[in-house]
PDB file of N, CA and C in Angstrom:
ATOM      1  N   UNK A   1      -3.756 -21.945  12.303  1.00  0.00           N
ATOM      2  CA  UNK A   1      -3.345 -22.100  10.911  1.00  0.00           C
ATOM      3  C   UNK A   1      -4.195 -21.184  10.038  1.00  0.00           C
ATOM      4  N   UNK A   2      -3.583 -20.059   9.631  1.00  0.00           N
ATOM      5  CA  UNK A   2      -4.407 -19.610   8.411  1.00  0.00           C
ATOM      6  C   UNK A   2      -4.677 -20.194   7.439  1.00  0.00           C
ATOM      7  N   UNK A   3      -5.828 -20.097   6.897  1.00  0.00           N
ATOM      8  CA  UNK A   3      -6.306 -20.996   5.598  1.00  0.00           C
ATOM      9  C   UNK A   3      -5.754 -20.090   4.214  1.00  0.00           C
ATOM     10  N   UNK A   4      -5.627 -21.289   3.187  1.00  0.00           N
ATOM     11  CA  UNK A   4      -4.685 -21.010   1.954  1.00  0.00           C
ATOM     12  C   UNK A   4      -5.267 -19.893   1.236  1.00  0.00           C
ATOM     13  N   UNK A   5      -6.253 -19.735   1.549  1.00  0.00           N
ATOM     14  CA  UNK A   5      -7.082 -18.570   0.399  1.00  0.00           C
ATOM     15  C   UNK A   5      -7.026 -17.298   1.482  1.00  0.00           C
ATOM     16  N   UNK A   6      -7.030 -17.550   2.499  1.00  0.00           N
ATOM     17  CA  UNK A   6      -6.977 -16.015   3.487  1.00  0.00           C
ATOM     18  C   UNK A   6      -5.362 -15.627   3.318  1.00  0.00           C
ATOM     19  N   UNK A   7      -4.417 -16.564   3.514  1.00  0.00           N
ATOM     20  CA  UNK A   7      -3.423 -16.135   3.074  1.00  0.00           C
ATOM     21  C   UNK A   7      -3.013 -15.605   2.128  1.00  0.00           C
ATOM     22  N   UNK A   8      -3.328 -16.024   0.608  1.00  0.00           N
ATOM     23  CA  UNK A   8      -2.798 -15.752  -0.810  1.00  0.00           C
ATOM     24  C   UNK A   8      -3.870 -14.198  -0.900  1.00  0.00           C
ATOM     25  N   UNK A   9      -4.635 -13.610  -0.251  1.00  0.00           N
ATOM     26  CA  UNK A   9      -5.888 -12.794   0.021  1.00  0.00           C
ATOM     27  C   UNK A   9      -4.928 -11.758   0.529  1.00  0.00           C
ATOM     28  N   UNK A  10      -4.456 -11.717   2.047  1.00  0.00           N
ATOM     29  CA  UNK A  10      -3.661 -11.425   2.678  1.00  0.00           C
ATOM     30  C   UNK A  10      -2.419 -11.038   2.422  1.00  0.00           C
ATOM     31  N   UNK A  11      -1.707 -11.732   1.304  1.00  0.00           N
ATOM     32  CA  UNK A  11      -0.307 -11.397   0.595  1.00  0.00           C
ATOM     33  C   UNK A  11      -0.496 -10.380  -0.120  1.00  0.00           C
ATOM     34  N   UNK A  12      -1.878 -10.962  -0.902  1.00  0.00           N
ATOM     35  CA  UNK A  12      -2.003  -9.854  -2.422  1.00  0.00           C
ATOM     36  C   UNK A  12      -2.207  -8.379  -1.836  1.00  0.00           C
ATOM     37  N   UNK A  13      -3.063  -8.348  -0.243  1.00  0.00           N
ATOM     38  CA  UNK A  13      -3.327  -7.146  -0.050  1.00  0.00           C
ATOM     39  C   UNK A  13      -1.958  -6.289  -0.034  1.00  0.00           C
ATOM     40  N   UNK A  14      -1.356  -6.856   0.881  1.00  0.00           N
ATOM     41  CA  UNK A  14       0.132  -6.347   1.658  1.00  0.00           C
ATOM     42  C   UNK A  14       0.680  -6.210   0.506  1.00  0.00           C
ATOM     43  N   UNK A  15       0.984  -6.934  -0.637  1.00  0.00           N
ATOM     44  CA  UNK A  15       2.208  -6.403  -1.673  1.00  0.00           C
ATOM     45  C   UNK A  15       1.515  -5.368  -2.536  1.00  0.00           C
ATOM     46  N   UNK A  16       0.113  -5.079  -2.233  1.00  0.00           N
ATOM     47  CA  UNK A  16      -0.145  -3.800  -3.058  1.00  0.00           C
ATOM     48  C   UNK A  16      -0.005  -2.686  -2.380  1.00  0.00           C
ATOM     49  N   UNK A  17       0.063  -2.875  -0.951  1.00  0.00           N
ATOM     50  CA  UNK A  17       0.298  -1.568  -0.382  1.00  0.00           C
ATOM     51  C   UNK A  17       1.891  -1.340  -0.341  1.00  0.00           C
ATOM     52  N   UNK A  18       2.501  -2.351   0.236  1.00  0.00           N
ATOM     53  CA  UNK A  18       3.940  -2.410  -0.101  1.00  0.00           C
ATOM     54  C   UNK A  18       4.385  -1.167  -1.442  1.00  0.00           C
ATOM     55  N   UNK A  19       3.710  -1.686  -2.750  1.00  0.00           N
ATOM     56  CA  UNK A  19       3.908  -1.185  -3.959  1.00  0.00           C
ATOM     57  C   UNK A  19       3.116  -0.129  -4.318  1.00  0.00           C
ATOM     58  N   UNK A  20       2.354   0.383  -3.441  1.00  0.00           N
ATOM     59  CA  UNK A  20       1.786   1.189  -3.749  1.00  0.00           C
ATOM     60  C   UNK A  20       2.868   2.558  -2.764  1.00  0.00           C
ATOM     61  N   UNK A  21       3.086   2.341  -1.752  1.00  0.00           N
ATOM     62  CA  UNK A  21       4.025   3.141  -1.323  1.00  0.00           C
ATOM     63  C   UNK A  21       5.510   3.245  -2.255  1.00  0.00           C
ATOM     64  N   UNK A  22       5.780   2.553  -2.432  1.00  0.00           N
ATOM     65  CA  UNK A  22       7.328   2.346  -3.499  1.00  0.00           C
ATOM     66  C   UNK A  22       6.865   3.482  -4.556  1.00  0.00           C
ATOM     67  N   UNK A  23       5.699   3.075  -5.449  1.00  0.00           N
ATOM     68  CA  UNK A  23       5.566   4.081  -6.153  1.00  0.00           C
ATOM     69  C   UNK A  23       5.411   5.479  -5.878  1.00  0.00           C
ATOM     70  N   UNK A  24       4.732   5.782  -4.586  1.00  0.00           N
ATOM     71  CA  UNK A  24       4.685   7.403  -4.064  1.00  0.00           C
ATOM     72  C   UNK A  24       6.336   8.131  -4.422  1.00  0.00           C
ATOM     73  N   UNK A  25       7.056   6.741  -3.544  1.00  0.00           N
ATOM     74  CA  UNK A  25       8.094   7.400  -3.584  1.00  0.00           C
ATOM     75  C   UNK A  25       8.659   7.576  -4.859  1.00  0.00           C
ATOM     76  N   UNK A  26       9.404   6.706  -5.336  1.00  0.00           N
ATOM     77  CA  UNK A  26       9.954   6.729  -6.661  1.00  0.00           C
ATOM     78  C   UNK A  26       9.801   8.223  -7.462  1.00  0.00           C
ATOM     79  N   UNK A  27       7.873   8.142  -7.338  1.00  0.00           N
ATOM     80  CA  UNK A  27       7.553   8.967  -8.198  1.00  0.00           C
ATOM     81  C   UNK A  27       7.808  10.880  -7.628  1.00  0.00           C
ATOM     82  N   UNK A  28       8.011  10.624  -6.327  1.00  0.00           N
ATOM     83  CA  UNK A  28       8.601  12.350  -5.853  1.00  0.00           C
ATOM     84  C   UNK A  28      10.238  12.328  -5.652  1.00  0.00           C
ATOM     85  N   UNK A  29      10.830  10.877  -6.047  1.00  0.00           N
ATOM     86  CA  UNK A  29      12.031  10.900  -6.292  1.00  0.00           C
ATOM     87  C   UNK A  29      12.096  11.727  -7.966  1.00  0.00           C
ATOM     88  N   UNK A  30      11.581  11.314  -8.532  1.00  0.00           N
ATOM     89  CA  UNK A  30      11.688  11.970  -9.586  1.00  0.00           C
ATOM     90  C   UNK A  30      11.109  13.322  -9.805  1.00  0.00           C
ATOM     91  N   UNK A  31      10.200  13.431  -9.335  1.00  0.00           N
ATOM     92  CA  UNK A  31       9.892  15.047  -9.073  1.00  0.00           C
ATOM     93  C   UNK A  31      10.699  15.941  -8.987  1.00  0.00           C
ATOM     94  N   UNK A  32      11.754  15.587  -7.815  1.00  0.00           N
ATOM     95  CA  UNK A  32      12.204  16.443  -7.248  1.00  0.00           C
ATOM     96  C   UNK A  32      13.679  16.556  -8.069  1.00  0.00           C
ATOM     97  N   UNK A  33      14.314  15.332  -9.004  1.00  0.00           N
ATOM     98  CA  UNK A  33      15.298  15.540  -9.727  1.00  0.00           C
ATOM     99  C   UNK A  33      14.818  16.408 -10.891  1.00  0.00           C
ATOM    100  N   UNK A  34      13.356  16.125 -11.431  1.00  0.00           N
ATOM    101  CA  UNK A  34      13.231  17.106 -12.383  1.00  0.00           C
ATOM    102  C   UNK A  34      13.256  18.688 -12.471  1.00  0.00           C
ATOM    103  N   UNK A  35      12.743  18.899 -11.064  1.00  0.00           N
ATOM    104  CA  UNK A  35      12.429  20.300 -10.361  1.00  0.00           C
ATOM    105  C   UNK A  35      14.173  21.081 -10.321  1.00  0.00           C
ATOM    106  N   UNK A  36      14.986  19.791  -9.668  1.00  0.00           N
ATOM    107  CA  UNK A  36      16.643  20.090  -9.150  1.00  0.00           C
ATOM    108  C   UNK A  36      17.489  20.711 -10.016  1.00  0.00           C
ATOM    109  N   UNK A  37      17.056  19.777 -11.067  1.00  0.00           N
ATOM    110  CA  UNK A  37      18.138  19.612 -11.871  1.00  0.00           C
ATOM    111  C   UNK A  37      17.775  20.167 -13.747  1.00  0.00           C
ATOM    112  N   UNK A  38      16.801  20.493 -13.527  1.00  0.00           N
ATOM    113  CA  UNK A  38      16.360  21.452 -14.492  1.00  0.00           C
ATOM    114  C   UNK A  38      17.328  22.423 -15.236  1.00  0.00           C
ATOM    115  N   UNK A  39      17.786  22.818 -14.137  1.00  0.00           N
ATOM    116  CA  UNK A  39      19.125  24.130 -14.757  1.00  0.00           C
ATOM    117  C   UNK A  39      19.990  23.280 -15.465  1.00  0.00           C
ATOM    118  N   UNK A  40      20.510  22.276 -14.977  1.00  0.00           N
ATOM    119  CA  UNK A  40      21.880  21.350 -15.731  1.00  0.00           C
ATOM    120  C   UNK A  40      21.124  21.068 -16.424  1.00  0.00           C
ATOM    121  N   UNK A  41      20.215  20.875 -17.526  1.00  0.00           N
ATOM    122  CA  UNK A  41      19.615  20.479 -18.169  1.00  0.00           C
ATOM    123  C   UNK A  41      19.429  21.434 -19.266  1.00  0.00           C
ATOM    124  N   UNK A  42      19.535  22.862 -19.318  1.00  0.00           N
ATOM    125  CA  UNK A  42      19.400  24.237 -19.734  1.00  0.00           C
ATOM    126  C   UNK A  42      17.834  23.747 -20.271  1.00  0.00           C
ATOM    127  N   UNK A  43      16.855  23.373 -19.417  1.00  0.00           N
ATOM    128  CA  UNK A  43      15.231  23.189 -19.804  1.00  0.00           C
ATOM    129  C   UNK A  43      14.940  24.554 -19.560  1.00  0.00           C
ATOM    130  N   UNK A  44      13.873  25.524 -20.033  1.00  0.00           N
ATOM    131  CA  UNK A  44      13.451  26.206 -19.156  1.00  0.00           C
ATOM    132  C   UNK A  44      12.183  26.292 -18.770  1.00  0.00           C
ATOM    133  N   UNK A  45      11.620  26.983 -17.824  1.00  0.00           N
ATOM    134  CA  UNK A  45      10.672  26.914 -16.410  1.00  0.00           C
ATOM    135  C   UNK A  45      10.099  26.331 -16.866  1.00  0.00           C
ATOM    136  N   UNK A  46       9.139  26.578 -18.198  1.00  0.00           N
ATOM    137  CA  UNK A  46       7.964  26.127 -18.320  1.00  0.00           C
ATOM    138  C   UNK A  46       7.737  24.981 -19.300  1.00  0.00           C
ATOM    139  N   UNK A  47       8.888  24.224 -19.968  1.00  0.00           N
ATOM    140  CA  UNK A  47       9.040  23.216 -20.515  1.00  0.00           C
ATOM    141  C   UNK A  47       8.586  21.860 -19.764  1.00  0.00           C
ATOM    142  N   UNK A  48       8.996  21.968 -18.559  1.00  0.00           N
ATOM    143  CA  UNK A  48       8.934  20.414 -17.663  1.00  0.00           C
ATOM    144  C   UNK A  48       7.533  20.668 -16.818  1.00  0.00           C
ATOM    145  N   UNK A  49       7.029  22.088 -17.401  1.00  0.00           N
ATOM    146  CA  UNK A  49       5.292  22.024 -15.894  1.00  0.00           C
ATOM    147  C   UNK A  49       4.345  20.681 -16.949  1.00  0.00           C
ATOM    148  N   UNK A  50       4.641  20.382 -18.143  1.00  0.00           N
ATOM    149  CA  UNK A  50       3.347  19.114 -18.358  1.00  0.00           C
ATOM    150  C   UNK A  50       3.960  18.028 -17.869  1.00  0.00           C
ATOM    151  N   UNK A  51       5.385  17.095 -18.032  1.00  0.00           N
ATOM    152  CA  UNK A  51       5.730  15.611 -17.153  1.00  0.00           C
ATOM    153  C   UNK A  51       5.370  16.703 -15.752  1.00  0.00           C
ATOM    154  N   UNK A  52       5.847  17.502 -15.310  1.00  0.00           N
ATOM    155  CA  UNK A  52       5.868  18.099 -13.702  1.00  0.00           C
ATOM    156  C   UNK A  52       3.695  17.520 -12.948  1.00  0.00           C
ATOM    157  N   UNK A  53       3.335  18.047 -13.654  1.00  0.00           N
ATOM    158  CA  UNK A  53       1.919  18.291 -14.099  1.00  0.00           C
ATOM    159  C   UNK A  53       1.340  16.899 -13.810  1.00  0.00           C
ATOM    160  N   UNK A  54       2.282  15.949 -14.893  1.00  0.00           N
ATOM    161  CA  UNK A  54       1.294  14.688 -15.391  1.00  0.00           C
ATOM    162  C   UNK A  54       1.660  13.615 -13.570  1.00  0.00           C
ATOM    163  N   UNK A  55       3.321  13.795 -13.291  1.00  0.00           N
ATOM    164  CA  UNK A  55       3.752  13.082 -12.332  1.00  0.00           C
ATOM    165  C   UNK A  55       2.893  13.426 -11.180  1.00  0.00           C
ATOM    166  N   UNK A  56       2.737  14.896 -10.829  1.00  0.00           N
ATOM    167  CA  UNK A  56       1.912  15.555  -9.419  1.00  0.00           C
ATOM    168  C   UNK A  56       0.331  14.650  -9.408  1.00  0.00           C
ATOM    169  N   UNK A  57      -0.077  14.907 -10.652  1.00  0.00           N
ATOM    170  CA  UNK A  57      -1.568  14.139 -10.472  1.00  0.00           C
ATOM    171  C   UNK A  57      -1.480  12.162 -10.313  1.00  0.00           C
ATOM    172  N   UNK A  58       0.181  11.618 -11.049  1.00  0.00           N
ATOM    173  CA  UNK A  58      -0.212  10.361 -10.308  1.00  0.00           C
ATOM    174  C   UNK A  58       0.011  10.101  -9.114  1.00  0.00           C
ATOM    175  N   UNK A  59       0.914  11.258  -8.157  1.00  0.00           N
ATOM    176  CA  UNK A  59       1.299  10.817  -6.956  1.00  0.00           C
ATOM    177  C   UNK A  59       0.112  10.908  -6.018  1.00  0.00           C
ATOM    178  N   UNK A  60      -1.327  11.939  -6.764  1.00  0.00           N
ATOM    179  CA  UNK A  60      -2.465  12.051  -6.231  1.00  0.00           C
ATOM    180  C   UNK A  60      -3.191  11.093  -6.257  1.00  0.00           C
ATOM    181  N   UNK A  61      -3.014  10.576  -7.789  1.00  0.00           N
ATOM    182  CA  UNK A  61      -3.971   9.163  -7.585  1.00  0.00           C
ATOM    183  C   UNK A  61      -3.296   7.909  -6.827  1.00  0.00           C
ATOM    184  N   UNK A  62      -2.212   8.251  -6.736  1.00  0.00           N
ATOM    185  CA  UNK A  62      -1.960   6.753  -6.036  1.00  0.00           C
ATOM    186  C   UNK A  62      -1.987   6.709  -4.538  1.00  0.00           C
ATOM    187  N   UNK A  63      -1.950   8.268  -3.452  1.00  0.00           N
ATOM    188  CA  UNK A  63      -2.406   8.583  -2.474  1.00  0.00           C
ATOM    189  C   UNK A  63      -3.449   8.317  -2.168  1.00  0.00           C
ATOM    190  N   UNK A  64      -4.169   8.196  -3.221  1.00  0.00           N
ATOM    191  CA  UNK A  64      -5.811   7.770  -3.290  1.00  0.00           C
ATOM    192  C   UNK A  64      -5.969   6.330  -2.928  1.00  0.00           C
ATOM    193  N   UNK A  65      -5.643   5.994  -4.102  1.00  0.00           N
ATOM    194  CA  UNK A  65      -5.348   4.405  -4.030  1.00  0.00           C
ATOM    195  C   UNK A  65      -5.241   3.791  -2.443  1.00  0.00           C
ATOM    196  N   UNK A  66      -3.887   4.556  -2.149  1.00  0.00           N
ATOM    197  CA  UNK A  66      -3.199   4.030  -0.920  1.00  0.00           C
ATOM    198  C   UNK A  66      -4.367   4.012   0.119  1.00  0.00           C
ATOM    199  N   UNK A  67      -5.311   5.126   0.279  1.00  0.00           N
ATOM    200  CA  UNK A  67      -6.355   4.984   1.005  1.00  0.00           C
ATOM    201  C   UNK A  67      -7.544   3.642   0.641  1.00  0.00           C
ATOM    202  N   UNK A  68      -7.811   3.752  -0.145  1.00  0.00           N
ATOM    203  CA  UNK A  68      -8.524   2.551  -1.164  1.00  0.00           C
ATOM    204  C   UNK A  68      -8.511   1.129  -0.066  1.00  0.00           C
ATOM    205  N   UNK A  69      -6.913   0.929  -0.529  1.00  0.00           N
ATOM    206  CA  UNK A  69      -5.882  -0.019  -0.382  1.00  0.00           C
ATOM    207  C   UNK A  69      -6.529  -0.392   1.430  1.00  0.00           C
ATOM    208  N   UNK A  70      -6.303   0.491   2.015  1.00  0.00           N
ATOM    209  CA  UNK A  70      -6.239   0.722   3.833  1.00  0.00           C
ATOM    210  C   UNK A  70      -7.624   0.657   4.236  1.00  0.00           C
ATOM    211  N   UNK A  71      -8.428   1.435   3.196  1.00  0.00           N
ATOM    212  CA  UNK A  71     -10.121   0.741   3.641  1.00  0.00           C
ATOM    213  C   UNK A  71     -10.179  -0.312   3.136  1.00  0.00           C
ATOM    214  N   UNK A  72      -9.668  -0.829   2.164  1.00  0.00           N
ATOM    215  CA  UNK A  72      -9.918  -2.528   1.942  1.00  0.00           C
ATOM    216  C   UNK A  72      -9.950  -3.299   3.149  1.00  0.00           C
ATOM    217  N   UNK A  73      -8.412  -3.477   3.450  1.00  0.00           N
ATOM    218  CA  UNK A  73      -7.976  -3.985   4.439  1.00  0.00           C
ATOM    219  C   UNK A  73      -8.544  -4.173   5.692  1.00  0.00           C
ATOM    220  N   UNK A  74      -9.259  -2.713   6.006  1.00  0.00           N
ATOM    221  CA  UNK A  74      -9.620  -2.934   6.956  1.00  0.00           C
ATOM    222  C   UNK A  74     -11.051  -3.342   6.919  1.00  0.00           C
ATOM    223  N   UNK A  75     -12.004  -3.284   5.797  1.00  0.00           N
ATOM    224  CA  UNK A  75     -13.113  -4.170   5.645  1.00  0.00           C
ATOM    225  C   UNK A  75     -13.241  -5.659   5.333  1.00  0.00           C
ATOM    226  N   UNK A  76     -11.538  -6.195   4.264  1.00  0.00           N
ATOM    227  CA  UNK A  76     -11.417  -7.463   5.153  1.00  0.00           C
ATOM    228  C   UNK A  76     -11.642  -7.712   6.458  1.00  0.00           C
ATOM    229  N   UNK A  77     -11.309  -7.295   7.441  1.00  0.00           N
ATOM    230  CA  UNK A  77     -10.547  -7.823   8.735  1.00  0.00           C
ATOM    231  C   UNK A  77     -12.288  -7.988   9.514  1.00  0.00           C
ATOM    232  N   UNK A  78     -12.851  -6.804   8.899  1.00  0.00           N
ATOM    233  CA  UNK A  78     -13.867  -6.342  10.098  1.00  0.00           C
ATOM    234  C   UNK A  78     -15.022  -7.972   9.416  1.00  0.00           C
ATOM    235  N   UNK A  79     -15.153  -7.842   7.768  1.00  0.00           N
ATOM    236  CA  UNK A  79     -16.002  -9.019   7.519  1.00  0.00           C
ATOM    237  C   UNK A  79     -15.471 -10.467   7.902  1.00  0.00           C
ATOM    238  N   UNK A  80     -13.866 -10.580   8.285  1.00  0.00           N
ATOM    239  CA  UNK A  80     -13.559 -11.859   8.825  1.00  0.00           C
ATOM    240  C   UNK A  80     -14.175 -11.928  10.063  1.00  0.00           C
ATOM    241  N   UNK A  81     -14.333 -11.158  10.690  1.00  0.00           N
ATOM    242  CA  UNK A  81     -14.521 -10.993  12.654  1.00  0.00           C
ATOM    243  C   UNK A  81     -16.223 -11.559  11.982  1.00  0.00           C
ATOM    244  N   UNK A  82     -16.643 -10.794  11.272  1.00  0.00           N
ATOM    245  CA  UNK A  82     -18.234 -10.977  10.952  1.00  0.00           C
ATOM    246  C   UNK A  82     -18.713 -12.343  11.108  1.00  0.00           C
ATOM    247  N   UNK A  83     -18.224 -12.841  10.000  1.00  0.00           N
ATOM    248  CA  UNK A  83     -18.378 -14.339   9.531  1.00  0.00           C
ATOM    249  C   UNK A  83     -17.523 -15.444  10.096  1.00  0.00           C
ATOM    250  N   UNK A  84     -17.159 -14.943  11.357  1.00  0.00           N
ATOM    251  CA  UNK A  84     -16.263 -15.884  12.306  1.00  0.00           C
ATOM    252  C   UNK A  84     -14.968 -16.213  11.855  1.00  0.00           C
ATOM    253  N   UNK A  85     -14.078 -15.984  11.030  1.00  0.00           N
ATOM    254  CA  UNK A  85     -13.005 -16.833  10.674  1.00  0.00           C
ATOM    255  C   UNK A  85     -12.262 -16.115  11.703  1.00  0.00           C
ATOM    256  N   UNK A  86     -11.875 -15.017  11.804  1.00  0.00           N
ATOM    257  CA  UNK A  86     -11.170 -14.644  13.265  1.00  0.00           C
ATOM    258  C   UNK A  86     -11.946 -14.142  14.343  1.00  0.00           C
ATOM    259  N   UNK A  87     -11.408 -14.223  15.401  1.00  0.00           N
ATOM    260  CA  UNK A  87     -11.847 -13.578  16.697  1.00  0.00           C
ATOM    261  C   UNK A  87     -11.281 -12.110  16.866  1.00  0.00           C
ATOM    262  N   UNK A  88     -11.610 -10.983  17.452  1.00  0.00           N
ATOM    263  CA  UNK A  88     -11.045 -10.573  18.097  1.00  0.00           C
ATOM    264  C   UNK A  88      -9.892 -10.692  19.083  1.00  0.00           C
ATOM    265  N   UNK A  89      -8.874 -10.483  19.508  1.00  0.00           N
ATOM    266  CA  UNK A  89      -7.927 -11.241  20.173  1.00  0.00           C
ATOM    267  C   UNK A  89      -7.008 -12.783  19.874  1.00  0.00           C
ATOM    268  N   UNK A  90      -7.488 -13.510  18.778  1.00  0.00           N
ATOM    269  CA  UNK A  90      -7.007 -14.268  17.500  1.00  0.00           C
ATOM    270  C   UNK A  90      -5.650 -13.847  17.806  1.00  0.00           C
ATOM    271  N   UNK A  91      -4.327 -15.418  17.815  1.00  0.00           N
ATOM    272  CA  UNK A  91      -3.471 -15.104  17.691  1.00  0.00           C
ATOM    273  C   UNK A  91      -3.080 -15.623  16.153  1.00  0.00           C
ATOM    274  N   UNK A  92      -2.369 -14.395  15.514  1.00  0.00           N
ATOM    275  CA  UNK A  92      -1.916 -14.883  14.223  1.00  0.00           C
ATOM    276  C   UNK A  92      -0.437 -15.127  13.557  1.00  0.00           C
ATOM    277  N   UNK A  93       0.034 -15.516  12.843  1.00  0.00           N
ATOM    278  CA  UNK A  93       1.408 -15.376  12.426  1.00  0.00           C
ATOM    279  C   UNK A  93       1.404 -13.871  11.507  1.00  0.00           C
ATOM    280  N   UNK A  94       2.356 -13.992  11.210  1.00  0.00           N
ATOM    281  CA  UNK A  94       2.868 -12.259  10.188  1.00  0.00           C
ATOM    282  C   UNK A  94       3.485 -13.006   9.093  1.00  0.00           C
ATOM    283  N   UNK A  95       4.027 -12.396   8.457  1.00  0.00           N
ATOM    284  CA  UNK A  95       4.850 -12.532   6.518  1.00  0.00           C
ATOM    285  C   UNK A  95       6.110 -11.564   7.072  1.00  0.00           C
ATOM    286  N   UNK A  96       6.156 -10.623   8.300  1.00  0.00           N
ATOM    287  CA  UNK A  96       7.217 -10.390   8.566  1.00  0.00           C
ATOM    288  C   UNK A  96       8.022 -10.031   9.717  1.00  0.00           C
ATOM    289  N   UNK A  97       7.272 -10.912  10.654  1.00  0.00           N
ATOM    290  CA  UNK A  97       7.885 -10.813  11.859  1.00  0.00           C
ATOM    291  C   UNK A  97       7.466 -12.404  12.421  1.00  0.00           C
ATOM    292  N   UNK A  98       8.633 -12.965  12.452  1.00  0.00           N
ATOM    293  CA  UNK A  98       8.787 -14.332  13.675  1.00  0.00           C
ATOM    294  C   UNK A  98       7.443 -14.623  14.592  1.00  0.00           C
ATOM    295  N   UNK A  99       7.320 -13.242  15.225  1.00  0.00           N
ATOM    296  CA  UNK A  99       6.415 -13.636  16.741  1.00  0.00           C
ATOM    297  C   UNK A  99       5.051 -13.686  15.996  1.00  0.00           C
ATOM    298  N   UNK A 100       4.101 -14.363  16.522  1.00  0.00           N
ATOM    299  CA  UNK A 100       2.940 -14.198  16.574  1.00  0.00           C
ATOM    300  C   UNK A 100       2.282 -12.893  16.542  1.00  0.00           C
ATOM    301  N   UNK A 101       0.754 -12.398  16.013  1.00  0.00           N
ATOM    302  CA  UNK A 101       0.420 -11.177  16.524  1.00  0.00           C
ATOM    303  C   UNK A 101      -0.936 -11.315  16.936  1.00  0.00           C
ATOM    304  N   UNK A 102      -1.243 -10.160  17.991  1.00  0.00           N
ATOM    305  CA  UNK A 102      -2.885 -10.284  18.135  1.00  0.00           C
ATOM    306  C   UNK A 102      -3.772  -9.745  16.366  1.00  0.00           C
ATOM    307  N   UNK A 103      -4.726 -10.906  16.347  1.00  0.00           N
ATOM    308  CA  UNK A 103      -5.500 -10.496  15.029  1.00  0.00           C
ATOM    309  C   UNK A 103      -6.443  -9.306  14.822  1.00  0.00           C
ATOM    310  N   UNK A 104      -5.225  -8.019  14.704  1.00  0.00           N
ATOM    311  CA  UNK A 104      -5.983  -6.971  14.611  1.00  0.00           C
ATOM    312  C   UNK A 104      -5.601  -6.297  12.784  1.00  0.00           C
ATOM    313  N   UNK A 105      -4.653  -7.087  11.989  1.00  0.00           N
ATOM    314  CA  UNK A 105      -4.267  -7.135  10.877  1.00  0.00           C
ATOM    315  C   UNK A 105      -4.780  -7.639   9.663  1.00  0.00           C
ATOM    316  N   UNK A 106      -6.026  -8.232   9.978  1.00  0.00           N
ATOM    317  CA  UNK A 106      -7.056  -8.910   8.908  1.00  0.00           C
ATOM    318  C   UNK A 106      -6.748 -10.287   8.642  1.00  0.00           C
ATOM    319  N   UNK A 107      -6.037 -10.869   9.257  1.00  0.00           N
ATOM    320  CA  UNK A 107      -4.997 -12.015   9.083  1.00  0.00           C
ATOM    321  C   UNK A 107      -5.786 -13.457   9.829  1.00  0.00           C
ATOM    322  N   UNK A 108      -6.449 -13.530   8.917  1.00  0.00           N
ATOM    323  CA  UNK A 108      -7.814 -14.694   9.715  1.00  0.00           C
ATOM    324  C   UNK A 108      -7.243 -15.943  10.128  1.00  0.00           C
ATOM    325  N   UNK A 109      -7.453 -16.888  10.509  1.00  0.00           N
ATOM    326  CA  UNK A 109      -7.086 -18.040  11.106  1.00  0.00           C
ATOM    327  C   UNK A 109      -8.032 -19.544  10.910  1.00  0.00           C
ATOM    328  N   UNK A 110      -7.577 -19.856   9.747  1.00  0.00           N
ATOM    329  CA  UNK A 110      -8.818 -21.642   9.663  1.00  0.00           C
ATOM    330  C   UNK A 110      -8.883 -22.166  10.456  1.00  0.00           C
ATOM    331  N   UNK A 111     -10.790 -22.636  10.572  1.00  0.00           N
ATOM    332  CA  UNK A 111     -10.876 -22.989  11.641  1.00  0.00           C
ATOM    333  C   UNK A 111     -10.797 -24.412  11.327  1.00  0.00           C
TER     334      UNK A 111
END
């Protein structure tokens, strides 16, 4: 049984990475319509390089982030193993898969 606070811990991590990827995308979805579609637009070249400009540097910071995000995670997992709440080899449940998993996901287990 995971305990209620490793879980709600555990969610918050996952839906920021979740959302932190959504935004990468989104945001080179739009990049690339601005870049596309520029001509139907009669903009020219150098009108759209500051949004072009401002969007490129958040898709940098949030690449960042995303790393952030992934060393978090994985310094959860390593201080759960620390302080005993999981084992190594720990079987755990998921948020999105049925089966069980080995606890290599940060996904601690109350003891």
């Amino acid at each position: 049984m995971i305990h209620p606070v490793v879980a709600d811990i555990t969610h918050g991590l996952k839906t920021a990475e979740e959302s932190n990827d959504l935004t990468i995308s989104s945001a080179a979805a739009m990049i690339q319509a601005l870049v596309a579609d520029r001509g139907q637009l009669k903009i020219g070249y150098g009108v759209i390089q500051g949004p072009l400009a401002d969007a490129s540097k958040a898709i940098a910071l949030t690449v960042e982030a995303r790393a952030h995000l992934g060393r978090c995670h994985k310094r959860m997992y390593d201080l759960a193993v620390e302080h005993r709440v999981i084992s190594h080899g720990d079987i755990v449940p998921t948020f999105d898969d049925p089966e069980p998993t080995k606890a290599i996901s940060g996904l601690p287990i109350a003891a």
